[in-house]
Structure formats: C-alpha cells, structure tokens
C-alpha atoms as a PDB file:
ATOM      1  CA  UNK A   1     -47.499  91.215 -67.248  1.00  0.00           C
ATOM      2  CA  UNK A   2     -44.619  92.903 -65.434  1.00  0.00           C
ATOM      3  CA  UNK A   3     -44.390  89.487 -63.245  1.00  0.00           C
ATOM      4  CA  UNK A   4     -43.699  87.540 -66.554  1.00  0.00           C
ATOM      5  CA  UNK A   5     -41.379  89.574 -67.928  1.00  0.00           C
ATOM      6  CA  UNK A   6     -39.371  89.964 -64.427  1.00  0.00           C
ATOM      7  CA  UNK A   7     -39.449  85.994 -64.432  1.00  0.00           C
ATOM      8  CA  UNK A   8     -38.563  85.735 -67.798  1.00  0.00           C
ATOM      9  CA  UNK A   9     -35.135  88.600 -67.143  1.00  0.00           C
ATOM     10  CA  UNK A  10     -34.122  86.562 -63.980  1.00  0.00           C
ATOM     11  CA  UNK A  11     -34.587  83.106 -66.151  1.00  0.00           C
ATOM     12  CA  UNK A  12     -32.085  83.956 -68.226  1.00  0.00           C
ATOM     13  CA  UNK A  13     -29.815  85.441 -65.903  1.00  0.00           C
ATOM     14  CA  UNK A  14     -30.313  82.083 -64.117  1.00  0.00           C
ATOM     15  CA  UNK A  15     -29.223  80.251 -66.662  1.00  0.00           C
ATOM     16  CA  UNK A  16     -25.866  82.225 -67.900  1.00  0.00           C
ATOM     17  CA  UNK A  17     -24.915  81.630 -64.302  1.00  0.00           C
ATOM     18  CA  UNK A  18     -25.079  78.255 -64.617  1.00  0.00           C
ATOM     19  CA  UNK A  19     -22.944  78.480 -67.923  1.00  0.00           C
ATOM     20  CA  UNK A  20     -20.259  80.048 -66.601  1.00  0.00           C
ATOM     21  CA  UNK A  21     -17.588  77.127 -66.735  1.00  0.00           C
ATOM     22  CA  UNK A  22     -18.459  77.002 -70.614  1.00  0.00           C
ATOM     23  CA  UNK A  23     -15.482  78.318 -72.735  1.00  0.00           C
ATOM     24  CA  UNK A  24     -13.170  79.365 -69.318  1.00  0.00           C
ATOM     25  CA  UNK A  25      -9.647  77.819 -69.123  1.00  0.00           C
ATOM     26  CA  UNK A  26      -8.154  76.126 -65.907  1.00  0.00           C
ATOM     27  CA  UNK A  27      -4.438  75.906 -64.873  1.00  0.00           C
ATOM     28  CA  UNK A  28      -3.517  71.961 -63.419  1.00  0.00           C
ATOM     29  CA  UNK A  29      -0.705  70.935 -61.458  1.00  0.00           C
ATOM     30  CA  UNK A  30      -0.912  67.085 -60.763  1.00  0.00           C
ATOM     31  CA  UNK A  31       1.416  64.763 -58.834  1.00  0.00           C
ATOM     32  CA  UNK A  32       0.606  61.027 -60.853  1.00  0.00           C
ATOM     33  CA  UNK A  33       3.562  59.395 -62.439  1.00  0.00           C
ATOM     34  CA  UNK A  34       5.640  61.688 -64.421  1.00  0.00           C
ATOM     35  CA  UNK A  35       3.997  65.091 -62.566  1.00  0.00           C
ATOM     36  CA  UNK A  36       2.988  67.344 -64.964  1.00  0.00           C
ATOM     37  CA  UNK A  37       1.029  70.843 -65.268  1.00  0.00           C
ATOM     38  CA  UNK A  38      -1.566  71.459 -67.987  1.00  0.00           C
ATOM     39  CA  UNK A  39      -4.750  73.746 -68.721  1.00  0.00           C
ATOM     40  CA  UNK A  40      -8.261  72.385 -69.022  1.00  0.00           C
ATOM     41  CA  UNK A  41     -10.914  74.154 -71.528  1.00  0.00           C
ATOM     42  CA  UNK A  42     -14.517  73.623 -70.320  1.00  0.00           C
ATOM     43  CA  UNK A  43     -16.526  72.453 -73.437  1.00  0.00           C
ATOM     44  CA  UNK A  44     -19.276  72.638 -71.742  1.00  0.00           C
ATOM     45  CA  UNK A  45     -20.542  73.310 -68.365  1.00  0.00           C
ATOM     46  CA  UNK A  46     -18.981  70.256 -66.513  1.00  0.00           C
ATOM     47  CA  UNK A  47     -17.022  68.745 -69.566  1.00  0.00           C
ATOM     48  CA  UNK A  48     -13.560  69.795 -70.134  1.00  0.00           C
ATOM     49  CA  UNK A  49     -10.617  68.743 -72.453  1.00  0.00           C
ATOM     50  CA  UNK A  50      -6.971  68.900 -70.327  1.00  0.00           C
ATOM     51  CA  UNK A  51      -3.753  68.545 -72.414  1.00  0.00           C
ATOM     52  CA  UNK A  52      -0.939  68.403 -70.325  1.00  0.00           C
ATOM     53  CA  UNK A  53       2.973  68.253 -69.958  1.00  0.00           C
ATOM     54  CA  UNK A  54       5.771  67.012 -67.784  1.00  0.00           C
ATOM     55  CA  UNK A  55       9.631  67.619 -68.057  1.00  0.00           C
ATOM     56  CA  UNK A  56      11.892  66.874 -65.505  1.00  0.00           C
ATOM     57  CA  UNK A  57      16.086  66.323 -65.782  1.00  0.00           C
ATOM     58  CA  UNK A  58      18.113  64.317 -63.506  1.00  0.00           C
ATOM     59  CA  UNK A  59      21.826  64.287 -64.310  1.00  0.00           C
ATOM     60  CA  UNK A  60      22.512  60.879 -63.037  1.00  0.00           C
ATOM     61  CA  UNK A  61      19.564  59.973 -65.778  1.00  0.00           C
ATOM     62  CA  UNK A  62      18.907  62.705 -68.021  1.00  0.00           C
ATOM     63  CA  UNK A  63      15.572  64.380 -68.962  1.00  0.00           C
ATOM     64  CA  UNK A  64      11.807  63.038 -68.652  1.00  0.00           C
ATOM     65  CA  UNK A  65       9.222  63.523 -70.547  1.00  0.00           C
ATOM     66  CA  UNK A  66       5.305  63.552 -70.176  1.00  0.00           C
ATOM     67  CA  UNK A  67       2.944  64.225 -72.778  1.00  0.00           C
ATOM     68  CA  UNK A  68      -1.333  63.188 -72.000  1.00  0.00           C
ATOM     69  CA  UNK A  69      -4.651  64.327 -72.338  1.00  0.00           C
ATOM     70  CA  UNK A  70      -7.297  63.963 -70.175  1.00  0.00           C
ATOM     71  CA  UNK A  71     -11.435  64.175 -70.749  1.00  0.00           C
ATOM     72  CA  UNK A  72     -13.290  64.896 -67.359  1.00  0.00           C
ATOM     73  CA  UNK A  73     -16.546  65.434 -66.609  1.00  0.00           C
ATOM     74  CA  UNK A  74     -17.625  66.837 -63.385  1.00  0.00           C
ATOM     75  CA  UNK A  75     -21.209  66.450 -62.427  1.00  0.00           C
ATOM     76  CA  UNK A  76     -21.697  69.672 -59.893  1.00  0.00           C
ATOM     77  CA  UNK A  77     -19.629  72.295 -62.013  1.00  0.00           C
ATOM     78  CA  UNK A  78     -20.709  75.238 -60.205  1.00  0.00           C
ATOM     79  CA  UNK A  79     -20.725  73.602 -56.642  1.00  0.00           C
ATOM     80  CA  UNK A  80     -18.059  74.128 -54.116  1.00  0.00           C
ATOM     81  CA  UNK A  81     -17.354  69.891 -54.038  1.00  0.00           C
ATOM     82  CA  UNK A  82     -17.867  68.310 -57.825  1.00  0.00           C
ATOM     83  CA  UNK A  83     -17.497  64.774 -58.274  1.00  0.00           C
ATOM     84  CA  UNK A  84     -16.195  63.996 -61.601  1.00  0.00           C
ATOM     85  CA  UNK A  85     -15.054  61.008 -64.090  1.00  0.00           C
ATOM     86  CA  UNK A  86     -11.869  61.513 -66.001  1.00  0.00           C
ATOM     87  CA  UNK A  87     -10.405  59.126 -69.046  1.00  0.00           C
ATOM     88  CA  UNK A  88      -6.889  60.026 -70.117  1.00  0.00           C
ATOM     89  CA  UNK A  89      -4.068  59.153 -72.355  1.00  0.00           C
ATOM     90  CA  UNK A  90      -0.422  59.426 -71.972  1.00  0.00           C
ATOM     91  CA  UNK A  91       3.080  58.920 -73.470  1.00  0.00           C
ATOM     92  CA  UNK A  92       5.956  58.781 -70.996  1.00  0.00           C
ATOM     93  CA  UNK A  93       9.722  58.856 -71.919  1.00  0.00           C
ATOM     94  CA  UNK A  94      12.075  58.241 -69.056  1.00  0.00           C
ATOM     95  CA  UNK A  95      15.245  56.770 -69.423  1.00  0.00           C
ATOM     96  CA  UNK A  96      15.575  55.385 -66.289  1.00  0.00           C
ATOM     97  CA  UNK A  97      12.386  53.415 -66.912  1.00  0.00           C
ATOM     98  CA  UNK A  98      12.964  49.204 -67.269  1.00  0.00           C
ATOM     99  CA  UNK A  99      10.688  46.753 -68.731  1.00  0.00           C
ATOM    100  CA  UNK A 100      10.028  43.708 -67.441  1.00  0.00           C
ATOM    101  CA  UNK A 101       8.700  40.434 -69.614  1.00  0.00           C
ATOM    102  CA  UNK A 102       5.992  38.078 -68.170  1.00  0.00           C
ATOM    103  CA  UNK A 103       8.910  36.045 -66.272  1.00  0.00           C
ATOM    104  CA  UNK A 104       9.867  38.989 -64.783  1.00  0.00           C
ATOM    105  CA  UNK A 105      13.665  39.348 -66.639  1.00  0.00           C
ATOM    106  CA  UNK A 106      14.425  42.931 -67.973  1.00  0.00           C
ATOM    107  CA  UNK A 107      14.162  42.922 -71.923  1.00  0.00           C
ATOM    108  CA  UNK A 108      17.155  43.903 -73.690  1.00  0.00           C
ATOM    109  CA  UNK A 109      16.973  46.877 -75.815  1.00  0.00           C
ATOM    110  CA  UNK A 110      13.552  47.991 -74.693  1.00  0.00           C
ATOM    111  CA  UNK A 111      12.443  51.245 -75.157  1.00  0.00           C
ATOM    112  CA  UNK A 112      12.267  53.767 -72.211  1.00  0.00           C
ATOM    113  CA  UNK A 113       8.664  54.714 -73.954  1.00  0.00           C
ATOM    114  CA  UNK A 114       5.659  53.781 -72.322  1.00  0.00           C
ATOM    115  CA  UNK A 115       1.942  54.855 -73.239  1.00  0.00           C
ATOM    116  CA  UNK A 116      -0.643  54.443 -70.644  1.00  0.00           C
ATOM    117  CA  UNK A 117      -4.452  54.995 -70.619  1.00  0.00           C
ATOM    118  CA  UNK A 118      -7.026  54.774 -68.283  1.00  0.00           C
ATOM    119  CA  UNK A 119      -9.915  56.219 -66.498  1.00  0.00           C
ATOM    120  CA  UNK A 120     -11.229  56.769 -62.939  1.00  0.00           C
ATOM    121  CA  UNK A 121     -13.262  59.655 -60.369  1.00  0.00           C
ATOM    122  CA  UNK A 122     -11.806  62.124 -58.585  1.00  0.00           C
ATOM    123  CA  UNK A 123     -13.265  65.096 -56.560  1.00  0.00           C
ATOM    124  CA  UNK A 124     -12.274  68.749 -57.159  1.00  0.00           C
ATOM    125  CA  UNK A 125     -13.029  71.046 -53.731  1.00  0.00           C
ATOM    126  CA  UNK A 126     -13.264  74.940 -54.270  1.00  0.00           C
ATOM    127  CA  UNK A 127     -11.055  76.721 -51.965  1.00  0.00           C
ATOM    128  CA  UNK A 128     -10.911  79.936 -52.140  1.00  0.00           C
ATOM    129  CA  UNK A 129     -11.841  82.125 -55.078  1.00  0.00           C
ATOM    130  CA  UNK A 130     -10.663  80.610 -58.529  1.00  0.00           C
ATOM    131  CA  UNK A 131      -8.385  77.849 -56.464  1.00  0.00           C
ATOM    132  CA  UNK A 132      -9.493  74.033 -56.487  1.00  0.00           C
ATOM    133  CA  UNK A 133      -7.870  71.418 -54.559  1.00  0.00           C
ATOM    134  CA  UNK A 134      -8.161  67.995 -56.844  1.00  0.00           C
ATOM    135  CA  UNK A 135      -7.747  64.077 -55.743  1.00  0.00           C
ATOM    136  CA  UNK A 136      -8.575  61.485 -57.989  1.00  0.00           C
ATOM    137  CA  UNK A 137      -7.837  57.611 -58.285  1.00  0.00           C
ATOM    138  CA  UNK A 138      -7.882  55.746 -61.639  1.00  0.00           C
ATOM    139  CA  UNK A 139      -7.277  52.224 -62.967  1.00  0.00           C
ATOM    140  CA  UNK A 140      -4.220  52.400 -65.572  1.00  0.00           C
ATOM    141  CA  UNK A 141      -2.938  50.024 -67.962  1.00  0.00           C
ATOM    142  CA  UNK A 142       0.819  49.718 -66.984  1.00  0.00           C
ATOM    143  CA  UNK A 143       2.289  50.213 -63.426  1.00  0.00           C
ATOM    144  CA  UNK A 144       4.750  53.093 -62.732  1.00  0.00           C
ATOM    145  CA  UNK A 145       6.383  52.122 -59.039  1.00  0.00           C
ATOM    146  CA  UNK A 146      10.075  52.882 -57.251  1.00  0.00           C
ATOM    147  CA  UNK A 147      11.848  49.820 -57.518  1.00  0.00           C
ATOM    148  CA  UNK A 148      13.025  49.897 -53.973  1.00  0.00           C
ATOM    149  CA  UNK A 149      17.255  50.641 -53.493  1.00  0.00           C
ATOM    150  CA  UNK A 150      17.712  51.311 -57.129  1.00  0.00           C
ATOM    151  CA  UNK A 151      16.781  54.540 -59.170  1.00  0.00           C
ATOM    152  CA  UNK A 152      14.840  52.909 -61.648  1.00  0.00           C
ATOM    153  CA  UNK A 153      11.255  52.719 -62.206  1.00  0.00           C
ATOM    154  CA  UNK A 154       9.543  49.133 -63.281  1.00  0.00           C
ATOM    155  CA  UNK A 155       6.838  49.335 -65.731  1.00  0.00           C
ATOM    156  CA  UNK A 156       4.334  46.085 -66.045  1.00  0.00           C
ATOM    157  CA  UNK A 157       1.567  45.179 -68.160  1.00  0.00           C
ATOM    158  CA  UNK A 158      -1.899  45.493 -66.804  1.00  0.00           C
ATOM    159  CA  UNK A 159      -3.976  46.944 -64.529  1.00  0.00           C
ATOM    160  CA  UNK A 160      -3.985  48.854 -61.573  1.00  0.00           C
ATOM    161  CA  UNK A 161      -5.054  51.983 -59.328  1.00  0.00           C
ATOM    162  CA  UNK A 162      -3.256  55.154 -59.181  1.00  0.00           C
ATOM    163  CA  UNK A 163      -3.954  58.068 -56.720  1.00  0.00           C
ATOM    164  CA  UNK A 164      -3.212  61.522 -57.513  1.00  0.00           C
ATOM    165  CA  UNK A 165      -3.563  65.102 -55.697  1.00  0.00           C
ATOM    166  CA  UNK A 166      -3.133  68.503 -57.739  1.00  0.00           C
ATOM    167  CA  UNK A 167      -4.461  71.840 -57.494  1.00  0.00           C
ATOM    168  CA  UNK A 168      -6.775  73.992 -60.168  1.00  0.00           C
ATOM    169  CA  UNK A 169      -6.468  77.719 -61.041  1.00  0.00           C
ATOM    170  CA  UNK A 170     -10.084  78.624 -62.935  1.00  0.00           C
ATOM    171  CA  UNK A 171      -9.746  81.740 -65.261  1.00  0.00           C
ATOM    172  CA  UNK A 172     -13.246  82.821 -65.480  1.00  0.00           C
END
C-alpha cells in the first residue's frame, strides 16, 4: 500500500513538472523586418500567445512602427532544443517603405502601411538558465528587402521566406 501511494505522490509531482511552461511569461527580442521585442504567455505547456512591438526613428525618415502577434507551438517545451511552428500577424508603418504595382512602377500616393501574415518553424535552444537562443524561417505574404544604393525598402505582393534569430528570457 505504501508503494501505491509513493507512486501515486511522485505521479503527480511528475506531472506539475511537466506543466511548468503553463501560465509563465517570456521576454522576445527578434531581428525579422521591423525588429521588435515582445512577451509570450504559455497557454499551455508548449502553446504560447506573443504580442509584440517595434519602434525605431531615423531622422533622415522619421519613426517606424511594428505592431504583430504571433501563435507558436513548440513540441518539446521542457527540452533543452524544442522545435516549434509559429503563425503570426503584423502591421508595419515605415515611411520610407515604397510600393511597387505588378509592372514594377512605384504607385503614387501609396500608403507606407503594410500588413503581413504568415507562418513557418523555428527552433528555440536553452542556454543557460531562463535564456533561449531562437531561429526560425517563415513564408510571408509581402517581401520586406534593402533596395540596394537607396534607403528605401520595396514591399511586393506574394510569397516568400524570411529568416529570423532572437533571444528568449523565460520568467518561471
């Protein structure tokens, strides 16, 4: 009977330690177009919710603005290397940004607003305590590239892959 009961206490000890992402906040800092720093909340133990923001001020240009959220799922939470699928949304605001048509002339008067969604994998490696390094590539719905010898940015319809590097602070 003492057997069962000892099985039963280290059960459930078991299983809180596996919970432990569930609830806990995480710091970001990300380098994909428009870099930006954000915190994650683990709904669960792998699945997390990551608002973020980006401002940055140039005085040739003025200021930049980047407002997303992200929905990432890592399937080895509590391992030091997790693989995990992320989906995102963003709204960038950058007035150095110009818009091309389909015949590739700029359009007058467009917007320096762009919104851009996608999705993708990354891999988050556990350093050292609560610190995570983070890469991650995903397939986005407008491009974001230096125009080369100009200051501008060109933004395209369509699809294509971004790669991005960060690190994670965990709270828990």
């Amino acid at each position: 009977m003492r057997l069962l009961f000892a099985s039963l206490a280290l059960l459930g000890l078991s299983s809180g330690a596996m919970a432990q992402d569930r609830g806990s906040l995480a710091f970001d800092l990300m380098t994909t177009a428009g870099r930006h720093a954000g915190f994650g909340y683990y709904i669960t133990d792998g699945l997390s919710i990551r608002p973020s923001l980006g401002v940055s001020f140039s005085s040739q240009f003025g200021t930049e603005l980047n407002l997303g959220t992200d929905l990432r799922y890592e399937m080895l939470p509590g391992s030091r290397l997790s693989p995990y699928a992320t989906a995102g949304f963003s709204y960038m605001r950058s007035p150095y940004l110009v818009q091309y048509d389909s015949s590739g002339s700029p359009l007058p008067g467009a917007g320096s607003n762009v919104a851009r969604y996608g999705a993708g994998a990354g891999l988050r490696a556990r350093l050292k305590y609560h610190l995570s390094m983070v890469g991650e590539g995903r397939v986005m719905n407008s491009e974001l590239r230096d125009v080369p010898g100009t200051y501008g940015q060109t933004v395209r319809n369509g699809a294509h892959f971004e790669a991005a590097l960060g690190v994670s602070y965990a709270f828990n």
